[in-house]
C-alpha atoms as a PDB file:
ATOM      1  CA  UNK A   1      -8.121  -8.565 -16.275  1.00  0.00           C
ATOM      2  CA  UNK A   2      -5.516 -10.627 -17.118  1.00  0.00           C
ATOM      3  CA  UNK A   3      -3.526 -13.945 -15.709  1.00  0.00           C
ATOM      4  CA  UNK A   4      -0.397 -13.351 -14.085  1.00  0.00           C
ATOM      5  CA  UNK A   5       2.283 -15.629 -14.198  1.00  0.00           C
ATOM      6  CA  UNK A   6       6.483 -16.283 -13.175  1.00  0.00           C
ATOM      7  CA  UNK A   7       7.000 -17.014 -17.295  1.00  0.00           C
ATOM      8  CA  UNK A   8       4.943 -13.549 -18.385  1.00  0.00           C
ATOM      9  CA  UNK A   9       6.663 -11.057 -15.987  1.00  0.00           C
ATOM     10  CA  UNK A  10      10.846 -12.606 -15.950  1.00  0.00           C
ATOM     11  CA  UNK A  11      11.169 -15.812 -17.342  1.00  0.00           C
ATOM     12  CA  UNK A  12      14.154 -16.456 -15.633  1.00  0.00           C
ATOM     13  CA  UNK A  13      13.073 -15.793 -12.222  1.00  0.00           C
ATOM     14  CA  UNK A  14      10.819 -19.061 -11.383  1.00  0.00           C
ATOM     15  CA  UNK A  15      12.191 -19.792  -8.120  1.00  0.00           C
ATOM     16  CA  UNK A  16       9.734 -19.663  -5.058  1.00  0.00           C
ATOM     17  CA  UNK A  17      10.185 -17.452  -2.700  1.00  0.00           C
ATOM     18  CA  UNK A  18       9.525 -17.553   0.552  1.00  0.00           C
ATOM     19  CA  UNK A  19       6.295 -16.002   2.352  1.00  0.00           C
ATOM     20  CA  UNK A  20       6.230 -12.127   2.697  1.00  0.00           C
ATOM     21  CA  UNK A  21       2.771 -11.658   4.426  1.00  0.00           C
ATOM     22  CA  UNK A  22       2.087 -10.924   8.080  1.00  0.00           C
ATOM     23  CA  UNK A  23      -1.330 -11.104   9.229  1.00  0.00           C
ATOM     24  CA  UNK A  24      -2.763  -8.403  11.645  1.00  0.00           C
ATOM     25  CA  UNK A  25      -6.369  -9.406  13.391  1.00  0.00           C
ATOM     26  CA  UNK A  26      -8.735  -7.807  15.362  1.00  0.00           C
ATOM     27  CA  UNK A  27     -10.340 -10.037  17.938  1.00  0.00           C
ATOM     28  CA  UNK A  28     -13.487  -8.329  17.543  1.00  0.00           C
ATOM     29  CA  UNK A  29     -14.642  -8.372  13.845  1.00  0.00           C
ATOM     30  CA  UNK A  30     -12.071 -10.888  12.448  1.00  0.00           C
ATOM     31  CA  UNK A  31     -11.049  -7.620  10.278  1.00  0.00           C
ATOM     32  CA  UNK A  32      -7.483  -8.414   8.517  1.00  0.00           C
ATOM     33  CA  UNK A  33      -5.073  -5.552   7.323  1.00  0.00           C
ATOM     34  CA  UNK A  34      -2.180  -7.358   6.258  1.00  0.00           C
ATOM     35  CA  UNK A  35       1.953  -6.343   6.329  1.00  0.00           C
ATOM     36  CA  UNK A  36       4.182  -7.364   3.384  1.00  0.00           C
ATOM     37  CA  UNK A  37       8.060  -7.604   4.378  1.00  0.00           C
ATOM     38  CA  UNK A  38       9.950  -7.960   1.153  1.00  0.00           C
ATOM     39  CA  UNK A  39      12.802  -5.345   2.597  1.00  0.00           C
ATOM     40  CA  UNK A  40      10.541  -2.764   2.939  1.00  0.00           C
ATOM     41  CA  UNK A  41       7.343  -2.779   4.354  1.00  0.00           C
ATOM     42  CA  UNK A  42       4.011  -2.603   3.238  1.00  0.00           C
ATOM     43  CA  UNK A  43       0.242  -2.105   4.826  1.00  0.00           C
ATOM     44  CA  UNK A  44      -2.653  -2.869   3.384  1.00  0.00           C
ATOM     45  CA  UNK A  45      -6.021  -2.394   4.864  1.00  0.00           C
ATOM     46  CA  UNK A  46      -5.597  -0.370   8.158  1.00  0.00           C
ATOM     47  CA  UNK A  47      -8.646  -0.709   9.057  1.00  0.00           C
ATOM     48  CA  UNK A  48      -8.929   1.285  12.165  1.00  0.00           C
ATOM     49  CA  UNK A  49      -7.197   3.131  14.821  1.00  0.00           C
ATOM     50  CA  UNK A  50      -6.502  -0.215  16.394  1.00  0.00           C
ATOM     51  CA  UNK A  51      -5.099  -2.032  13.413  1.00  0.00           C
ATOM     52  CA  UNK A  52      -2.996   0.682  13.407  1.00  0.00           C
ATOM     53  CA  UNK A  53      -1.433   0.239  16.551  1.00  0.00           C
ATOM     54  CA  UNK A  54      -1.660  -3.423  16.046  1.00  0.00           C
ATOM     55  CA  UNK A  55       0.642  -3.134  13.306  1.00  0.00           C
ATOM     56  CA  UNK A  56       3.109  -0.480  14.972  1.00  0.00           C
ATOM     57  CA  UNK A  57       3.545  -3.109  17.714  1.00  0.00           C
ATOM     58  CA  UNK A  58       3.963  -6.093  15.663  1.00  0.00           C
ATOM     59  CA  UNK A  59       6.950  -4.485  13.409  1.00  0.00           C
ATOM     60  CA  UNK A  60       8.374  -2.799  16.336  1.00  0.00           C
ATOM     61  CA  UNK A  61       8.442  -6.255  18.752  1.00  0.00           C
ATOM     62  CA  UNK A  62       8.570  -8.879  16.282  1.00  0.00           C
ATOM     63  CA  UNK A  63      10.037  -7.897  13.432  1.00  0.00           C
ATOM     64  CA  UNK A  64      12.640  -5.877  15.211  1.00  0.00           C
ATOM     65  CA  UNK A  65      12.642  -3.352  12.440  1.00  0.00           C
ATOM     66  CA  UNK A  66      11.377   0.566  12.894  1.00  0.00           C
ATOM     67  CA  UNK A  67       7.668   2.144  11.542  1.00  0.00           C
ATOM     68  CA  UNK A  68       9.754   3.927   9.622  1.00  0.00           C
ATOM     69  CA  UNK A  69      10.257   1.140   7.231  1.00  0.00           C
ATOM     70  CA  UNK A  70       7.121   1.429   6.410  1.00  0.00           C
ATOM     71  CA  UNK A  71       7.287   2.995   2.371  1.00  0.00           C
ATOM     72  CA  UNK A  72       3.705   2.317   1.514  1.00  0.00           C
ATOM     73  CA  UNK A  73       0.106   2.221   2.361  1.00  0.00           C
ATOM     74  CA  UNK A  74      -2.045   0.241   0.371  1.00  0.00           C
ATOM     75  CA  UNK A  75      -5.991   0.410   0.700  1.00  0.00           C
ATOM     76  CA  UNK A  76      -8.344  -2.832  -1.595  1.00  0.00           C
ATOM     77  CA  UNK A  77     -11.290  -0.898  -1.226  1.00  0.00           C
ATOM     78  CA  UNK A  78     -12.551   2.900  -0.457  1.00  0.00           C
ATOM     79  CA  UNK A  79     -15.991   1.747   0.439  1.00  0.00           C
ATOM     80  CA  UNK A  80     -14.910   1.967   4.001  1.00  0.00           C
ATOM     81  CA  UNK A  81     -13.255   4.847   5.938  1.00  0.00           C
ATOM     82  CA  UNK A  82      -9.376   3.990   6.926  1.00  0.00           C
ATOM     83  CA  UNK A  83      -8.716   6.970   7.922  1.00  0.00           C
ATOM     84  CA  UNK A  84      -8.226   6.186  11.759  1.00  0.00           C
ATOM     85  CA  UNK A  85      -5.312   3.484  10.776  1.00  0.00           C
ATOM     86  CA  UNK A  86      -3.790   5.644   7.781  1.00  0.00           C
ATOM     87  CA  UNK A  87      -3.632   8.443  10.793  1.00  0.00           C
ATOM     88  CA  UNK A  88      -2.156   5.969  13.467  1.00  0.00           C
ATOM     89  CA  UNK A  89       0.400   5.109  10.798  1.00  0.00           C
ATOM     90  CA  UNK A  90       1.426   8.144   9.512  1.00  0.00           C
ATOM     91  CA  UNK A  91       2.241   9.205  12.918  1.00  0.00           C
ATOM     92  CA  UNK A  92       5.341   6.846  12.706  1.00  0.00           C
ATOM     93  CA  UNK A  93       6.334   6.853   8.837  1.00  0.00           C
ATOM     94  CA  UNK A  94       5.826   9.370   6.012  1.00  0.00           C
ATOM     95  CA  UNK A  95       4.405   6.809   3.586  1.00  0.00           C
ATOM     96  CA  UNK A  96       2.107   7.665   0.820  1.00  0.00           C
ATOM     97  CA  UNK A  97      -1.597   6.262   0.384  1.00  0.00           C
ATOM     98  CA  UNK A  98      -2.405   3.894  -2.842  1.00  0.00           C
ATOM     99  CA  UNK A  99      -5.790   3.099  -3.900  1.00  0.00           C
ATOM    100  CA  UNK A 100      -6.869   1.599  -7.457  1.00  0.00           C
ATOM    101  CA  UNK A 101      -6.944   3.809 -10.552  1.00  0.00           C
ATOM    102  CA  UNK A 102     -10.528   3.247 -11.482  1.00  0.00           C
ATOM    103  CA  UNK A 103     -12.075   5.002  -8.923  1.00  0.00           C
ATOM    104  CA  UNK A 104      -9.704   8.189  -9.134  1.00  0.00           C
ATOM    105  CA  UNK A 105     -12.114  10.394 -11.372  1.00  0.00           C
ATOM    106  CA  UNK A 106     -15.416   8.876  -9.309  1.00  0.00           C
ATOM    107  CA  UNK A 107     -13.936   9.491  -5.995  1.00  0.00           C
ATOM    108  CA  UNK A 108     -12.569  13.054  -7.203  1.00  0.00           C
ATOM    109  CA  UNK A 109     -15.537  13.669  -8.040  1.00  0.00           C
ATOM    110  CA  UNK A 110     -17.446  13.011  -5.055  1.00  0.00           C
ATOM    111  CA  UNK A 111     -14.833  14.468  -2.922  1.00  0.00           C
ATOM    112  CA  UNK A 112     -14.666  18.101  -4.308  1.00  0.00           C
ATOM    113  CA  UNK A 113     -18.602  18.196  -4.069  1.00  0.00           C
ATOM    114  CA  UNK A 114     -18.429  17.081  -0.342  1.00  0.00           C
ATOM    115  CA  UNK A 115     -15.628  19.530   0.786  1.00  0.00           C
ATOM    116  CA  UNK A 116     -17.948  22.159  -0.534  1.00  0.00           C
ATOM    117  CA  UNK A 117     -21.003  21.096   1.730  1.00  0.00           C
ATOM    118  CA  UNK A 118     -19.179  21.127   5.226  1.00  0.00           C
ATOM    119  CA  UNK A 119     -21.540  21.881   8.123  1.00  0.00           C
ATOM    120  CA  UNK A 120     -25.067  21.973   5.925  1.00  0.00           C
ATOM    121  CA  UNK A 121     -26.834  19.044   4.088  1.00  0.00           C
ATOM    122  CA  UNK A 122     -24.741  16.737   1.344  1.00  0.00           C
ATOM    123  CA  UNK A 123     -25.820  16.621  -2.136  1.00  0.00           C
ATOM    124  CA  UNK A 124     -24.154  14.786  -4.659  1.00  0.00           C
ATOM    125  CA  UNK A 125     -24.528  14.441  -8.380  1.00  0.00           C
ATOM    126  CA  UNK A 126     -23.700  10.641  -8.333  1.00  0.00           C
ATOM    127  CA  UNK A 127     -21.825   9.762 -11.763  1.00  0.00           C
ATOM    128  CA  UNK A 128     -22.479   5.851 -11.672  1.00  0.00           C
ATOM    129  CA  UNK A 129     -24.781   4.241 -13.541  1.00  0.00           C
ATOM    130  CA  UNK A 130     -27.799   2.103 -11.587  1.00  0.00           C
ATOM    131  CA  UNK A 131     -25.473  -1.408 -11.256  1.00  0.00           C
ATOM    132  CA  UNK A 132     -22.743   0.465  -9.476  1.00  0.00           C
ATOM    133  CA  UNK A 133     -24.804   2.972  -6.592  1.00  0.00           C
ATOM    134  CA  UNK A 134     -22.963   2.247  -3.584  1.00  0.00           C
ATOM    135  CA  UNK A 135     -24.154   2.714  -0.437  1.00  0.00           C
ATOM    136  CA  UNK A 136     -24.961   6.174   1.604  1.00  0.00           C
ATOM    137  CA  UNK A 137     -22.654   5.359   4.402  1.00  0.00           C
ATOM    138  CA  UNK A 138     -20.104   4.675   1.671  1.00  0.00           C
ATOM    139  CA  UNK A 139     -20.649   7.932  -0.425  1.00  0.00           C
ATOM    140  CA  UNK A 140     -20.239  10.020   2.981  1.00  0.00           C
ATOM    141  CA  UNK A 141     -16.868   7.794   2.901  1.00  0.00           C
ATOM    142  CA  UNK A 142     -15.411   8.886  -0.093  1.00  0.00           C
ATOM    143  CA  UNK A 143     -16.350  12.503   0.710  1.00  0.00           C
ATOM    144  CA  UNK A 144     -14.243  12.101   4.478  1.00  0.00           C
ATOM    145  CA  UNK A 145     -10.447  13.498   4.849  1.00  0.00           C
ATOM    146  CA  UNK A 146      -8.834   9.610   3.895  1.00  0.00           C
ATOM    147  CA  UNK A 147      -9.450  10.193   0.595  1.00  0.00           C
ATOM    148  CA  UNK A 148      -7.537  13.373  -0.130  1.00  0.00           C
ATOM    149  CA  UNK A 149      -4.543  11.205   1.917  1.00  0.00           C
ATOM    150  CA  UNK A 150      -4.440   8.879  -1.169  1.00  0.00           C
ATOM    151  CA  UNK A 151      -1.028  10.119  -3.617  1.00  0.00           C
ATOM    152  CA  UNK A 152      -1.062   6.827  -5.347  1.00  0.00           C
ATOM    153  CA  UNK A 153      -3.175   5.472  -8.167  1.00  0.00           C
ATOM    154  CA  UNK A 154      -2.686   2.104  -8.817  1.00  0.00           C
ATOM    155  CA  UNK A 155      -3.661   0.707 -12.491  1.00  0.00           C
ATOM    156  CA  UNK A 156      -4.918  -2.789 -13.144  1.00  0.00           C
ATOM    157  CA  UNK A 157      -2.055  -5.675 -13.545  1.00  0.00           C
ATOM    158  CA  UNK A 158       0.603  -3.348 -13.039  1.00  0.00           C
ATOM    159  CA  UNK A 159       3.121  -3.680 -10.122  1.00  0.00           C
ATOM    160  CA  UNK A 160       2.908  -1.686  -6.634  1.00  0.00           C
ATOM    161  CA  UNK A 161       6.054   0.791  -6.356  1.00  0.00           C
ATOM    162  CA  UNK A 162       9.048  -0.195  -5.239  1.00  0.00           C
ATOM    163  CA  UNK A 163       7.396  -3.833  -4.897  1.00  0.00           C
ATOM    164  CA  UNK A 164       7.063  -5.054  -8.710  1.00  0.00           C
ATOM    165  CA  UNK A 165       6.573  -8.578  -7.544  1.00  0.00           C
ATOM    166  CA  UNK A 166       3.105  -7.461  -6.121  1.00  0.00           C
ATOM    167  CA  UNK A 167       0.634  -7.142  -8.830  1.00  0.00           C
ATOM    168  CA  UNK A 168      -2.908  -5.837  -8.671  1.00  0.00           C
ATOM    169  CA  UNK A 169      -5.678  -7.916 -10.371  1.00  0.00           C
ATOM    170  CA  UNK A 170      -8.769  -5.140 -10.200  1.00  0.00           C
ATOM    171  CA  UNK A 171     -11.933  -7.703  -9.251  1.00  0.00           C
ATOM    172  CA  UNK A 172     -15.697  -7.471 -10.309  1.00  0.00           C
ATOM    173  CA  UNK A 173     -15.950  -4.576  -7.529  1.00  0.00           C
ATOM    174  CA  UNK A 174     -14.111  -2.442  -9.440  1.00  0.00           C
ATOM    175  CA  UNK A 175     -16.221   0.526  -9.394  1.00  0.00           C
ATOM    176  CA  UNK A 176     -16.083  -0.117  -5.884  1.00  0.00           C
ATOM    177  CA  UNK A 177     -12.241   0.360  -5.662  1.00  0.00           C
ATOM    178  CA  UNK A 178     -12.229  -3.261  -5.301  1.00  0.00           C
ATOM    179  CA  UNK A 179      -8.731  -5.348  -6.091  1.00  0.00           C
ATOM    180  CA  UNK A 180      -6.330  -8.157  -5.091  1.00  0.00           C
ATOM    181  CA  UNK A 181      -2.755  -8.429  -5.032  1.00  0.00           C
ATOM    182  CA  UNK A 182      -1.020 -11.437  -6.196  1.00  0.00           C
ATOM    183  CA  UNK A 183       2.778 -12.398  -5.570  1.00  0.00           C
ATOM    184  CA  UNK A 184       3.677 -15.123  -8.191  1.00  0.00           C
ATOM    185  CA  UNK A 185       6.812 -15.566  -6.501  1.00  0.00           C
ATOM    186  CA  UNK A 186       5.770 -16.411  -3.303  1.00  0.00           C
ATOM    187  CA  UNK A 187       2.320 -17.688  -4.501  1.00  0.00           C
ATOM    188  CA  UNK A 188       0.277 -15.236  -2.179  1.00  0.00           C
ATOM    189  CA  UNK A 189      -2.925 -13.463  -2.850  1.00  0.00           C
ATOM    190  CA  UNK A 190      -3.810 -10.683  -0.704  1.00  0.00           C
ATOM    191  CA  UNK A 191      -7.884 -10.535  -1.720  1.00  0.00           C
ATOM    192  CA  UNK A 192      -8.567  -7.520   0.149  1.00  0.00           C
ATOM    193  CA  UNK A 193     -12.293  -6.797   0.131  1.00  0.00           C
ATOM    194  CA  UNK A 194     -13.091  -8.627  -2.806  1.00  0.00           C
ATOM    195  CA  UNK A 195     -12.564 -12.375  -0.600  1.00  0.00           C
ATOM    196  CA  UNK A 196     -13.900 -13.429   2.611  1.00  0.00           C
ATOM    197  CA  UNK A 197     -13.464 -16.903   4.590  1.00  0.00           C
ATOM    198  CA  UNK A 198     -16.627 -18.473   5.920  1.00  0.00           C
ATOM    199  CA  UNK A 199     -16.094 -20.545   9.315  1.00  0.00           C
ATOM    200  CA  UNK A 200     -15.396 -23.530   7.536  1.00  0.00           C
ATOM    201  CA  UNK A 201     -12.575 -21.880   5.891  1.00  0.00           C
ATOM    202  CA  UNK A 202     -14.400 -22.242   2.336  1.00  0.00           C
ATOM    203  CA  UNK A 203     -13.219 -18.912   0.696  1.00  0.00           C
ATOM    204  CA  UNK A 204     -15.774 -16.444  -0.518  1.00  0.00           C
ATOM    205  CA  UNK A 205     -15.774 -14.197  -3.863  1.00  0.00           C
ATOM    206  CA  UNK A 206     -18.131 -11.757  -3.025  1.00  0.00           C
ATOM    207  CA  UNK A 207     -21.155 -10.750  -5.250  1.00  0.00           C
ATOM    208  CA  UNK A 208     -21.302  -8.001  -7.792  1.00  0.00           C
ATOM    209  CA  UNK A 209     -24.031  -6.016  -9.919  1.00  0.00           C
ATOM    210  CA  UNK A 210     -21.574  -7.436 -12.700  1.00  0.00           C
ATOM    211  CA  UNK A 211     -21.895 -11.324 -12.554  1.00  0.00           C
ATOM    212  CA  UNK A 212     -20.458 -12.163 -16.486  1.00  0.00           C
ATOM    213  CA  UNK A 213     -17.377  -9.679 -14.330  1.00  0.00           C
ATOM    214  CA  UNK A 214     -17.483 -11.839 -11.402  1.00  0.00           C
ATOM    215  CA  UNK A 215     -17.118 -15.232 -13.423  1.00  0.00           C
ATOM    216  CA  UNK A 216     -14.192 -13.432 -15.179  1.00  0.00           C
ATOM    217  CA  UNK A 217     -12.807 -12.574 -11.885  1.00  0.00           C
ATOM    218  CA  UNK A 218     -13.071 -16.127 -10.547  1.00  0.00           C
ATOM    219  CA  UNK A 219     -11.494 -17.521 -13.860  1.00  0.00           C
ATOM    220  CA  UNK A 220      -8.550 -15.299 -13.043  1.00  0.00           C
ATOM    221  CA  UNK A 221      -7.979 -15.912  -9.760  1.00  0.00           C
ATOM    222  CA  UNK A 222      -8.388 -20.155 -10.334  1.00  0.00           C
ATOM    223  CA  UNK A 223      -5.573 -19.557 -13.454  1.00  0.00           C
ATOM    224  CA  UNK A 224      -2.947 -17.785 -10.675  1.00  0.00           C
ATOM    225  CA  UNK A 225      -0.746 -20.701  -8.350  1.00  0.00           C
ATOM    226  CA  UNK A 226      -2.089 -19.862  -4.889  1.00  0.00           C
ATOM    227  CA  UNK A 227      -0.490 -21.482  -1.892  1.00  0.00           C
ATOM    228  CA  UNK A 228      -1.550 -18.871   0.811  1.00  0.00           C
ATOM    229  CA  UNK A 229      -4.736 -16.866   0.194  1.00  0.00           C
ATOM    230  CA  UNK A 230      -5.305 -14.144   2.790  1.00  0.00           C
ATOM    231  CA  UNK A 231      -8.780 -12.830   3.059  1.00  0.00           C
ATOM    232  CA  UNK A 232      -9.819  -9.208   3.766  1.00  0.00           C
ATOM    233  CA  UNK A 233     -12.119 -11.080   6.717  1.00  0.00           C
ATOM    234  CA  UNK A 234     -11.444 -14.720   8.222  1.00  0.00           C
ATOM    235  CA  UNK A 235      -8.993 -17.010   8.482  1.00  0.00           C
ATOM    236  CA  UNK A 236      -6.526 -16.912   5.945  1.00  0.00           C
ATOM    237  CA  UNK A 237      -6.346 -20.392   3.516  1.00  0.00           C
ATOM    238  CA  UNK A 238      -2.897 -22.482   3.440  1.00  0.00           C
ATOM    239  CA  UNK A 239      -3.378 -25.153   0.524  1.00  0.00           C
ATOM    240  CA  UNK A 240      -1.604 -26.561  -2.382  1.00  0.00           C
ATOM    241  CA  UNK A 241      -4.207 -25.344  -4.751  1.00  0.00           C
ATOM    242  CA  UNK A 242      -6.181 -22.552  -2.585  1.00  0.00           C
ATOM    243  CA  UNK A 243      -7.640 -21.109  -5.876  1.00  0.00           C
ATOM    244  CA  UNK A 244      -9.483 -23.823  -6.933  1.00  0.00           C
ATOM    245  CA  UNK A 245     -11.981 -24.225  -3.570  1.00  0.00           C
ATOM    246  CA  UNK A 246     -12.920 -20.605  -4.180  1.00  0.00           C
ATOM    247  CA  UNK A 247     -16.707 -19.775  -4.825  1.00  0.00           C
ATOM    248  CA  UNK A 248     -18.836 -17.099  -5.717  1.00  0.00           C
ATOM    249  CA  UNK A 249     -21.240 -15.735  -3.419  1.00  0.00           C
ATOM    250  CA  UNK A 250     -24.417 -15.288  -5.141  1.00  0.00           C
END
């Protein structure tokens, strides 16, 4: 993992600019999928069904602008199942499906040996070592029709298409298809499932098998400018120096 910076990427282009993130809630589970509007428009974290539509609304009545617009789908994590919102989405836009680059062999892997077990009992020859066993609920995830949606395989401090100013920084979960993205431009971090918000608005970087990764990962994240931090669940952070009050979870 490395820092990103305005001088590394285009020294000449160190001129804020303004915020490009929308946030999208459910009421229910305070569950954030997030819209970027830098011309065109991006989603990350759909979520559900209902974020979907959410979203669909919210470009359609606020923004004034068509689903159509819409020119990329981003998921931080493929622990969960976003199928439901990728669906809801794609019945509006013909966008294509990124995910992080480190879990494209793993969740090949898994999802060839699940397509061949339809209808009869799931057995999977698990290629992670001990640290990195996810769940069962998440292995019956990666085996479900969202992940042969995903055309996109997003590598680690590289730039999402057709929106270089968005950069990935892949997080301790890693092997969990865990990343951020972080806009040096406009100062925003997007942390996805890697960063929570507790009610006190303290932000959260979640725990991981790999702690010396985790205190890399925090490192990082303190070394970006962060005015606007936008959690994958909670409220999002607005502070001069939003980096600095984040903490691991233990």
């Amino acid at each position: 993992m490395t820092a990103i910076s305005p001088g590394q990427e285009a020294p000449t282009r160190t001129a804020q600019k303004l915020r490009q993130v929308h946030t999208i809630t459910d009421r229910f589970g305070m569950l954030n999928t997030y819209l970027i509007d830098d011309d065109g428009l991006v989603v990350v974290d759909p979520r559900s069904s209902l974020n979907g539509q959410l979203i669909l609304y919210y470009i359609e009545r606020f923004l004034k602008r068509s689903p159509a617009d819409i020119d990329l789908i981003v998921l931080t994590s493929l622990e969960t199942n976003q199928s439901g919102g990728i669906e809801t989405l794609r019945q509006r836009c013909a966008a294509p499906v990124a995910a992080l680059s480190k879990m494209r062999r793993r969740a090949s892997s898994l999802g060839e040996e699940g397509r061949g077990n339809e209808g009869g009992n799931l057995s999977i020859s698990l290629p992670f070592r001990t640290g990195e066993l996810f769940s069962f609920d998440a292995l019956l995830a990666l085996t479900t029709p969202h992940l042969r949606q995903i055309s996109i395989w997003l590598q680690d401090v590289g730039g999402l298409p057709r929106h270089e100013d968005w950069r990935v920084i892949a997080t301790s979960g890693a092997a969990r298809g865990h990343f951020c993205l972080y806009n040096p431009f406009s100062w925003e971090l997007i942390g996805g499932a890697a960063i929570s918000t507790t009610e006190g608005g303290m932000p959260i970087l979640h725990a991981s098998s790999d702690q010396r990764g985790q205190q890399e990962t925090l490192r990082v994240l303190r070394d970006l400018q962060i005015y606007y931090l936008y959690p994958g669940q909670g409220k999002p952070l607005l502070a001069r120096n939003a980096a600095a009050q984040i903490r691991l979870d233990w």
